[in-house]
Every structure is written in C-alpha cells, then in structure tokens.
Protein backbone atom coordinates (compact mmCIF):
# COMPACT_ATOMS: atom_id res chain seq x y z
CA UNK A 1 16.69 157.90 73.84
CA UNK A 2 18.24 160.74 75.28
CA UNK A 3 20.11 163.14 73.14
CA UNK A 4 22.86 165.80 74.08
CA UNK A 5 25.07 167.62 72.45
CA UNK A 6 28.27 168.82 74.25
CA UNK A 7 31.58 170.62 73.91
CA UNK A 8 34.32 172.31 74.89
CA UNK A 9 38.23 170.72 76.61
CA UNK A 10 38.31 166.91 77.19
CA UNK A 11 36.99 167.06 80.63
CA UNK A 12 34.39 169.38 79.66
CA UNK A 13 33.04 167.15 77.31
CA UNK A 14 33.48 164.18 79.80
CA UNK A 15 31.68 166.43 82.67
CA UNK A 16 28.78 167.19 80.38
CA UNK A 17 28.38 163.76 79.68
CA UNK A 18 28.51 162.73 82.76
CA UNK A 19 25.91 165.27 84.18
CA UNK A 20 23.51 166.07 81.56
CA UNK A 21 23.14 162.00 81.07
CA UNK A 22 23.64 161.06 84.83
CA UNK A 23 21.00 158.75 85.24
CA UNK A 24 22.01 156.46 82.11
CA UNK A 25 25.60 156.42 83.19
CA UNK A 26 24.76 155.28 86.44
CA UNK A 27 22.04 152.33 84.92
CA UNK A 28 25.34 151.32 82.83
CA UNK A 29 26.77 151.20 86.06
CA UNK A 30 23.98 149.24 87.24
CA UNK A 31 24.20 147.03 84.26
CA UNK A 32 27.83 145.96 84.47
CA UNK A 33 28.37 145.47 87.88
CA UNK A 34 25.63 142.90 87.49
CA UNK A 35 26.93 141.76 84.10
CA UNK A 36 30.76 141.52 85.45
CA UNK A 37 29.76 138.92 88.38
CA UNK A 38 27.47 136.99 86.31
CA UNK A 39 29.11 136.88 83.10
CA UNK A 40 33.46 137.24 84.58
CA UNK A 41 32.47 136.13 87.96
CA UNK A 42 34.11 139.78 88.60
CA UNK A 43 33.14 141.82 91.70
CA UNK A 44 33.24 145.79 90.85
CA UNK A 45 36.47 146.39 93.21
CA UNK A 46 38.50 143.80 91.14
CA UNK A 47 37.21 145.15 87.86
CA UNK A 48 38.12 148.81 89.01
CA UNK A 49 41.89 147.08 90.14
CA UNK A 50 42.23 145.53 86.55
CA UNK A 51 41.22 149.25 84.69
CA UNK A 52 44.20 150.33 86.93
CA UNK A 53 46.92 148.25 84.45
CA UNK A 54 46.28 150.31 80.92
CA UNK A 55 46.27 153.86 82.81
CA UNK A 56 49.93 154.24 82.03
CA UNK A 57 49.45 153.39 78.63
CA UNK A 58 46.40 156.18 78.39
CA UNK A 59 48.12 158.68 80.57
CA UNK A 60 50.88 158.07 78.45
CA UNK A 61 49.78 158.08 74.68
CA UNK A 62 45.61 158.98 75.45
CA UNK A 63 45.35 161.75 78.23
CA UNK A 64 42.18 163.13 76.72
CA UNK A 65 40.41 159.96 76.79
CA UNK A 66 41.43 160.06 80.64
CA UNK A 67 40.25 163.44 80.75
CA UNK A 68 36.55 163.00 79.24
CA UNK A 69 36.91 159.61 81.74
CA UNK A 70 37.36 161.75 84.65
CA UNK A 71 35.08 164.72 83.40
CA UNK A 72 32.26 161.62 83.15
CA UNK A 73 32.82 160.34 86.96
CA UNK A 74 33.38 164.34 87.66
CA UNK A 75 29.66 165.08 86.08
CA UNK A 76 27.98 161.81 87.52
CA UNK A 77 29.67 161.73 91.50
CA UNK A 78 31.64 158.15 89.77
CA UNK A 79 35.34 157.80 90.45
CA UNK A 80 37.80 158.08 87.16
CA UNK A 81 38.07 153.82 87.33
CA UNK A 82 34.60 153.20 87.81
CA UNK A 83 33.94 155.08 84.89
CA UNK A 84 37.43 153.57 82.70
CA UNK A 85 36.20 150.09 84.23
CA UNK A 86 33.21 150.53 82.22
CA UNK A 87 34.93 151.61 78.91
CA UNK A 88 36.86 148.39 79.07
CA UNK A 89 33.76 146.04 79.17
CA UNK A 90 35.44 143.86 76.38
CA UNK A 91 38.66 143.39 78.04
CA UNK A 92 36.92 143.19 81.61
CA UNK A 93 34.45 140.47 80.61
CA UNK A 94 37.98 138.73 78.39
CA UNK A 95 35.78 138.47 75.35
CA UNK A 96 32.80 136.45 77.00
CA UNK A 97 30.17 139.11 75.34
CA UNK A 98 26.70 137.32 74.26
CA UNK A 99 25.88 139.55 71.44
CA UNK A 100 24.76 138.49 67.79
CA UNK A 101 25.83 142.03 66.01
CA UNK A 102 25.61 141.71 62.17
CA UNK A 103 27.33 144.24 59.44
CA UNK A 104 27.29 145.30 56.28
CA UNK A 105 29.13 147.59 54.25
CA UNK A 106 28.03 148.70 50.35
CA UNK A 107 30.13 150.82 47.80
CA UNK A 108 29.43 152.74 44.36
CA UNK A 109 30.09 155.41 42.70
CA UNK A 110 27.15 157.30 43.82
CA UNK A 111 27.22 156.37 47.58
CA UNK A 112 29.09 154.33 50.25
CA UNK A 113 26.56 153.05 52.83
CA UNK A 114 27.57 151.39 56.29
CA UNK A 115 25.24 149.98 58.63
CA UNK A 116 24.35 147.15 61.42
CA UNK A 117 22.05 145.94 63.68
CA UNK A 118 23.71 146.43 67.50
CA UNK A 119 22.48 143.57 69.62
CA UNK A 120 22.66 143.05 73.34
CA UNK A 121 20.81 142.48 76.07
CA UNK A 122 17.07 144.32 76.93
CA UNK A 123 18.36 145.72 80.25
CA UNK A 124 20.79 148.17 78.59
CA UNK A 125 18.09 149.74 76.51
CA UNK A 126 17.54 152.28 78.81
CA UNK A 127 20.97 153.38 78.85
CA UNK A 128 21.64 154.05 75.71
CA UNK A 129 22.14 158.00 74.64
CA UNK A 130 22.50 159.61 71.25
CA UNK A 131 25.93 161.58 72.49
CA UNK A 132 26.89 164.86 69.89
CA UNK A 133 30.13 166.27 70.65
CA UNK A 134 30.82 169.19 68.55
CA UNK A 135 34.45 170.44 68.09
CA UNK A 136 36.53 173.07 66.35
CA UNK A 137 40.04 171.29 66.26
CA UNK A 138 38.79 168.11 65.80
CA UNK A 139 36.23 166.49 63.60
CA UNK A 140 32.40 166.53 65.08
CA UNK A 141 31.09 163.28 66.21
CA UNK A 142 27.38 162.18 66.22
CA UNK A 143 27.22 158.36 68.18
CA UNK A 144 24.73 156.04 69.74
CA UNK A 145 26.38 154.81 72.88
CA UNK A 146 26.20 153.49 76.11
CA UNK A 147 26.26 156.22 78.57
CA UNK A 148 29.64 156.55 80.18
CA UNK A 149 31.18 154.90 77.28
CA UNK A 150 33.17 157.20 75.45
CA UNK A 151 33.46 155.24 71.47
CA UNK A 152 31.11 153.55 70.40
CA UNK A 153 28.54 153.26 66.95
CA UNK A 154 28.49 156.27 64.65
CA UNK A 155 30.32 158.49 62.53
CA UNK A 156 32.02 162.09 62.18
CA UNK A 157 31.82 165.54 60.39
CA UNK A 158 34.20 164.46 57.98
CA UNK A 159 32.23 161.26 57.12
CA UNK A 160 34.27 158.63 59.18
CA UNK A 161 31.94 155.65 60.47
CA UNK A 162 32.35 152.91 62.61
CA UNK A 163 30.38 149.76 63.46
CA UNK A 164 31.92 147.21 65.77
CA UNK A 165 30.77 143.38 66.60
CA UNK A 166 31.84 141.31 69.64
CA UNK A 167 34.40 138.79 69.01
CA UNK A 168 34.65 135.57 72.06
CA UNK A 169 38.11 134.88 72.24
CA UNK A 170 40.56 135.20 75.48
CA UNK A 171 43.49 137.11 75.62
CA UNK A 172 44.52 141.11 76.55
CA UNK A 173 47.05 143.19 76.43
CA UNK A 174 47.10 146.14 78.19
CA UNK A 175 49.72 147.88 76.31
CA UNK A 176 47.47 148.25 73.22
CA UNK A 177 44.33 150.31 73.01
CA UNK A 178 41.32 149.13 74.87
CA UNK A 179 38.15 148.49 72.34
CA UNK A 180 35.82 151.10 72.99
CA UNK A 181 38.83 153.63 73.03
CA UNK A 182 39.77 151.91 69.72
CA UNK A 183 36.37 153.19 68.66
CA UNK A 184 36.67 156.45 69.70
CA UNK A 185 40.57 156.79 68.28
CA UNK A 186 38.63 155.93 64.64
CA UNK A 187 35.77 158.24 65.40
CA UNK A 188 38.65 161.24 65.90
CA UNK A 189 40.24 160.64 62.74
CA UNK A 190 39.68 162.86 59.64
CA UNK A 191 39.70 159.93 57.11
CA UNK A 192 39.55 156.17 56.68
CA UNK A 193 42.98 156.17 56.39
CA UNK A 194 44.35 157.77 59.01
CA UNK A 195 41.99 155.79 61.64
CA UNK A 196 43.43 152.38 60.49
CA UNK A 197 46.95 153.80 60.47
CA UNK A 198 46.37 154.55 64.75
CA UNK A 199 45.22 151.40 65.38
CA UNK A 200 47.95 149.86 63.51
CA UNK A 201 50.17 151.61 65.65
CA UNK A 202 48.15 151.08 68.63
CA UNK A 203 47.30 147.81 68.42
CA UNK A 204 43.61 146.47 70.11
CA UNK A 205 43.74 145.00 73.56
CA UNK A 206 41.33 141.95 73.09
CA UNK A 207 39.22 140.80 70.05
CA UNK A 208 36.75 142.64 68.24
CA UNK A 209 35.90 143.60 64.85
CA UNK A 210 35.29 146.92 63.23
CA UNK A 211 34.05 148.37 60.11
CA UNK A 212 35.80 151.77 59.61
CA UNK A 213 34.55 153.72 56.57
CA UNK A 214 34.38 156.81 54.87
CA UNK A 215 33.56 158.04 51.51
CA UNK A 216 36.05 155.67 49.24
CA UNK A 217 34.23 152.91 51.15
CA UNK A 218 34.62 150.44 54.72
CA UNK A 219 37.49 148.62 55.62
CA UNK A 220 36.56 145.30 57.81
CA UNK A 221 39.35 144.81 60.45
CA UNK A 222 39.75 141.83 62.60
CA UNK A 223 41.53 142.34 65.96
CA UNK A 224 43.12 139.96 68.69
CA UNK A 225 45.56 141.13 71.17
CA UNK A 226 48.34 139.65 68.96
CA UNK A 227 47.11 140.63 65.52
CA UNK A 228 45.60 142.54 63.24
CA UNK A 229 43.64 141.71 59.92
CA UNK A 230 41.99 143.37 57.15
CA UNK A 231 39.56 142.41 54.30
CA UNK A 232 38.62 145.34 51.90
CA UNK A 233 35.36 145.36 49.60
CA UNK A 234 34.91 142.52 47.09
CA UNK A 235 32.78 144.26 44.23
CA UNK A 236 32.06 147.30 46.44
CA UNK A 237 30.08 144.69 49.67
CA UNK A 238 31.79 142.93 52.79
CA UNK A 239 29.73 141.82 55.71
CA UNK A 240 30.61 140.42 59.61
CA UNK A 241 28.86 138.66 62.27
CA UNK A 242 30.74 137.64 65.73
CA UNK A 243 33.42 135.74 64.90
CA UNK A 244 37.37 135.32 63.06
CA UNK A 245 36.76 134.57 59.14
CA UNK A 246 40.45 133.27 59.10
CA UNK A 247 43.17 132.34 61.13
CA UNK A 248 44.85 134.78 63.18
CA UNK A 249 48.01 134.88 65.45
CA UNK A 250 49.45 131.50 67.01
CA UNK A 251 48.42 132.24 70.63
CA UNK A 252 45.14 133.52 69.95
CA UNK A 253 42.59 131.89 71.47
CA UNK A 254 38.81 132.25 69.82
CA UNK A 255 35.81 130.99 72.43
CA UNK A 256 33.50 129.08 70.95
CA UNK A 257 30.73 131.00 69.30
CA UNK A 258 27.35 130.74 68.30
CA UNK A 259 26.25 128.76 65.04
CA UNK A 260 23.97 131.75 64.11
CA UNK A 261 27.01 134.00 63.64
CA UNK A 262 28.00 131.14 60.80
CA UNK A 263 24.57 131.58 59.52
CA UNK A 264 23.94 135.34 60.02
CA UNK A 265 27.21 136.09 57.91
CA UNK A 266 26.47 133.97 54.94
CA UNK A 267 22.64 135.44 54.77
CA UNK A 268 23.95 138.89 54.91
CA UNK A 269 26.18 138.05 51.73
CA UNK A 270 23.11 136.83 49.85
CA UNK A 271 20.98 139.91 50.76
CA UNK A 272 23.84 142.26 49.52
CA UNK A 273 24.31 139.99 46.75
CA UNK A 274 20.63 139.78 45.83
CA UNK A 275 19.87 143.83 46.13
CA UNK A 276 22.89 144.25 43.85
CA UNK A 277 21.65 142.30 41.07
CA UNK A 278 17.70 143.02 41.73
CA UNK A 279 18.19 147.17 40.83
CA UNK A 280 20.80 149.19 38.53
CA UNK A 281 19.91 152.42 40.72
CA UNK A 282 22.50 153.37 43.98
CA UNK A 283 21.87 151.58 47.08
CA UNK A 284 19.68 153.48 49.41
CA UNK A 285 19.51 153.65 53.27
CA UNK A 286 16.20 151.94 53.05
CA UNK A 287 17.31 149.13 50.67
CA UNK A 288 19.85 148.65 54.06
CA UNK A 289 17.45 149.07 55.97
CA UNK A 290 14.97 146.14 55.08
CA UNK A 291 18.33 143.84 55.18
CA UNK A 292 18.41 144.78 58.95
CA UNK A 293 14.71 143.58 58.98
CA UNK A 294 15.72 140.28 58.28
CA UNK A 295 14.52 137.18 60.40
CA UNK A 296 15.49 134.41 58.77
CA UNK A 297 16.87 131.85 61.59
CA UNK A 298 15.07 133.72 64.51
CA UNK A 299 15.62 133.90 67.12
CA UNK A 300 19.63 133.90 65.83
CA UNK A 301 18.76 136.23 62.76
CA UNK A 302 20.14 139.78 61.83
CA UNK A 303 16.88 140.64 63.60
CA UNK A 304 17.62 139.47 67.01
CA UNK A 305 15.00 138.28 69.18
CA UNK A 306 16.06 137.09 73.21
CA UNK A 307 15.14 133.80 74.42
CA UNK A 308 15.79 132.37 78.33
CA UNK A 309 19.02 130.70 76.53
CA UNK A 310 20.09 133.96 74.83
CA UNK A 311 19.02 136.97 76.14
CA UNK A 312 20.34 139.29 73.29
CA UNK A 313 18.42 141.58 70.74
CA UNK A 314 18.78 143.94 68.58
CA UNK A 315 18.34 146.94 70.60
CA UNK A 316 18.75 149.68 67.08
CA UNK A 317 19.68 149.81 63.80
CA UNK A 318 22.00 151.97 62.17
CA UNK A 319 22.54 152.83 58.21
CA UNK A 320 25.15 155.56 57.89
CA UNK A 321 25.27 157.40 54.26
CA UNK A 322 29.32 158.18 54.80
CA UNK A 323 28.99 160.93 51.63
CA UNK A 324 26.53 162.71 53.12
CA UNK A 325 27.91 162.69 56.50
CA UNK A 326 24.28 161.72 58.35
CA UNK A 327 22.46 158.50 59.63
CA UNK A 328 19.59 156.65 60.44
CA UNK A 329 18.70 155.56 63.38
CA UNK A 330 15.75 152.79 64.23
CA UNK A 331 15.28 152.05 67.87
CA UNK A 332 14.57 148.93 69.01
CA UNK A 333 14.27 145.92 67.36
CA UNK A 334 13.75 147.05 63.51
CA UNK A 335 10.34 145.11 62.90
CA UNK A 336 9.03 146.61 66.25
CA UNK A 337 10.68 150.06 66.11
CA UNK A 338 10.37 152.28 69.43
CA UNK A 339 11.48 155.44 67.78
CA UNK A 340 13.82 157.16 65.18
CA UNK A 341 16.99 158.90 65.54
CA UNK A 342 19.04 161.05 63.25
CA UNK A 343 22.57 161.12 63.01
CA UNK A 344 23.92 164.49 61.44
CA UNK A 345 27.28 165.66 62.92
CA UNK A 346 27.29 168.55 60.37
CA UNK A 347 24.39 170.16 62.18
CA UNK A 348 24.90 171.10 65.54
C-alpha cells in the first residue's frame, strides 16, 4: 500500500495527492467508471453531470473540500468532477453498494478501542493508499483510503476516529453533505463532539452509517437523507453491520440487504460480549483484532471471503486505540494478511 504524507493549503494537499499517488487515483478511476455502468447503469459523463448538483452547496459551505478536489484532478491531469464524481460513490451508485463492512466499538476506563473490517470488492485493492496529511491549524489526519477520495477510514492527532459501513437504501439530497465528505468533516474535527454537532447541521446526503469516536468513547450514527439517528455505548460496546437497526424517517426507503448483515451484527455482539466477561484486564488491539478474524458464516462472516454471487472481501482491518492516538492496520483479508500498516498521526 502506498503511503504519503502531504501538506500545506487545500489544493496543495489535493495536488500532492493527486500526483504523488497518480496511478491509484486513476485505477479508482478505472474502478468506478466500470462499477457506475454495471452497478447504476451510469455512464461517466452522466455521473460527472449529477456531481455538478451539490457544487453549490460545497462552494458554498465546503470550499476546501473543492479545493483538495481540484488540487487531486490538478496533480493527476483529472478534471475537478471527475475527481468530486468519485467522492460521491454512495450517492452516485443511490445506495446500491455490495459491501459486508462490520464494526465494533469497546470502552473502559483504561482505553477506548474502535475498529472494523472494510470490505469491498478485490479490484480496488490496488488502489487503496495510506494518505497522512499533516497540518498546523487543523488537527493531523492519518487514513486508509481510496485514492482520490478525500474521507474515508482513520483517525486524527487529537484522537478522533471514524469507521463507516454501506447502508442500501434510495434516496439523496444534495443539499446535505455527501458521505465521504461527511467522513472527512468528522476526521477535521477536534473532538467527538464537535464532529457529530457538523453533521447534525449538515445533514448526510444518502444512507450510511458511521462510528465517530474519541477518547470518552464511539458514537454509532445512522444516516438517511431525511434523518439522523444515534445509539451510544451500552456497557462501554456497540457494534454495526450494513443495515438500519430501527426505523427511520417516513420516506426513507432501505434496499433490501443481505441476511449476513442480520447475522454478522448479532455475532459481533457475542464476541464483544464474550471477551468482556472472559478477562478483567483492558481490551487490547489484539483482543479486536482476533474478533476481525472471525469466519463464522463464511463466506458472509466479519471475515469476508468473495464468491461469483458476491464479489466482496475484506480488503484490511483496522483497530484504532483513540487514547493513544495510533492504529493498526492488517492488509488484506485478516486470516491471509498481505502486510501491516501503522496509523500514527502524531508522528509525521
């Protein structure tokens, strides 16, 4: 996995990106223009016309999200849509996404732990960078993300993380925040706090959910593109798969979704419950770890495996220590791991 570290204005950081990691931003390229028609039925041009609608909403209330955008298509030859068309894969593709992302969140005195297993399909691998973007004004940020996407899985200098699953169901609105801007709008903040107060104000275009954490612990946040909705941590755990837990909004309109995210969500519950009551010492970022192991239910399991039907899996693993500001990184499926990678925004 490639790693760079960059800096400087918006659209310094944005060129940087876009040079420096040129060939993975223009495989992501690759990837969704492929994925758009097969999955939306969405030619490049039309996805490029519907990124047009939320630029007065970014120009507006985000101009240094359009900046890094532009500094991106600036550093990779892309123009500023092309590059915002692929930040808004979840509104693009209207919620269709295929992946089985699972989530966990664990709380105590000593530590507050956040971590998931970030499934999609094998193609993408290739594409994925381990993007530092070091700041003065702003808090550090050390993420795992596509190239050319701008917010995505990771966490900040002052100990903010943020995990996000794919939710299926249609509806967007292109006066609220896209979801991968969402991301980054959490990954900016300087606490817990103040990244759920944005997005309250902001809103989320289309459905996702996040985990947003720090220090005091993860909050697990449910959006649609009517609604918002938050559980908090039920004896310091809380875990998500790929789908609404509850009700939301009339007018919101959940695909169908997979049985394994049913399954996936009540096995992560018993593994949180079960490590809880099996030691009396702090949870550690390995005792996470072997829960991201976890193949009960394969090919549908925490530990994703593709099939011709499906053709997600888990592509890394992430376990964030939110006190001590770092995380770990496993790449590839955890069982068959391709590499490590450290997360440490306090370091560069």
């Amino acid at each position: 996995m490639r790693e760079l570290t960059v800096s400087g204005s918006p659209f310094e950081i944005g060129f940087q990106h876009g040079s420096i990691a040129k060939k993975e931003v223009l495989g992501s390229l690759a990837f969704y223009t492929a994925y758009y028609e097969r999955k939306a039925k969405t030619s490049w041009a039309a996805a490029s016309t519907t990124a047009e609608e939320c630029v007065p909403l970014l120009e507006k209330d985000w101009p240094q999200f359009v900046e890094e955008m532009k500094g991106i298509g600036q550093g990779a030859g892309l123009p500023f849509l092309t590059v915002l068309a692929m930040n808004l894969r979840q509104e693009i593709s209207m919620g269709l996404e295929a992946d089985g992302c699972t989530s966990f969140a664990w709380k105590t005195d000593d530590v507050s732990l956040l971590a998931q297993n970030w499934d999609w399909e094998e193609a993408q691998q290739a594409n994925l960078i381990h993007l530092n973007i070091k700041r003065d004004s702003k808090p550090s940020i050390s993420m795992v993300t596509e190239a050319g996407i701008i917010g995505k899985i990771g966490l900040n200098s002052m100990g903010v993380g943020v995990c996000i699953n794919a939710i299926r169901a249609r509806g967007v609105d292109f006066s609220r925040l896209p979801v991968h801007l969402s991301v980054r709008a959490a990954l900016d903040s300087t606490s817990k706090a103040e990244a759920l107060a944005k997005l309250d104000k902001a809103g989320v275009a289309s459905a996702v959910h996040l985990f947003i954490g720090d220090a005091t612990g993860s909050t697990s946040v449910e959006f649609s593109n009517l609604d918002i909705i938050k559980f908090e941590m039920k004896d310091g755990q809380i875990a998500h798969s790929n789908h609404f837990i509850v009700p939301h909004a009339e007018g919101v309109k959940p695909a169908s979704f997979s049985q394994d995210s049913l399954e996936r969500i009540v096995r992560a519950r018993e593994l949180l419950a079960a490590a809880a009551a099996e030691t009396e010492k702090p949870p550690t970022i390995r005792m996470i770890e072997k829960m991201l192991e976890d193949e009960q239910g394969l090919p549908g399991a925490i530990n994703r495996a593709a099939t011709l039907q499906s053709p997600s899996l888990t592509l890394f693993g992430i376990v964030m220590d939110l006190k001590e500001k770092k995380a770990s990184v496993r790449v590839g499926r955890p069982t068959e791991c391709k590499g490590y990678v450290t997360l440490n925004p306090l370091t560069f």
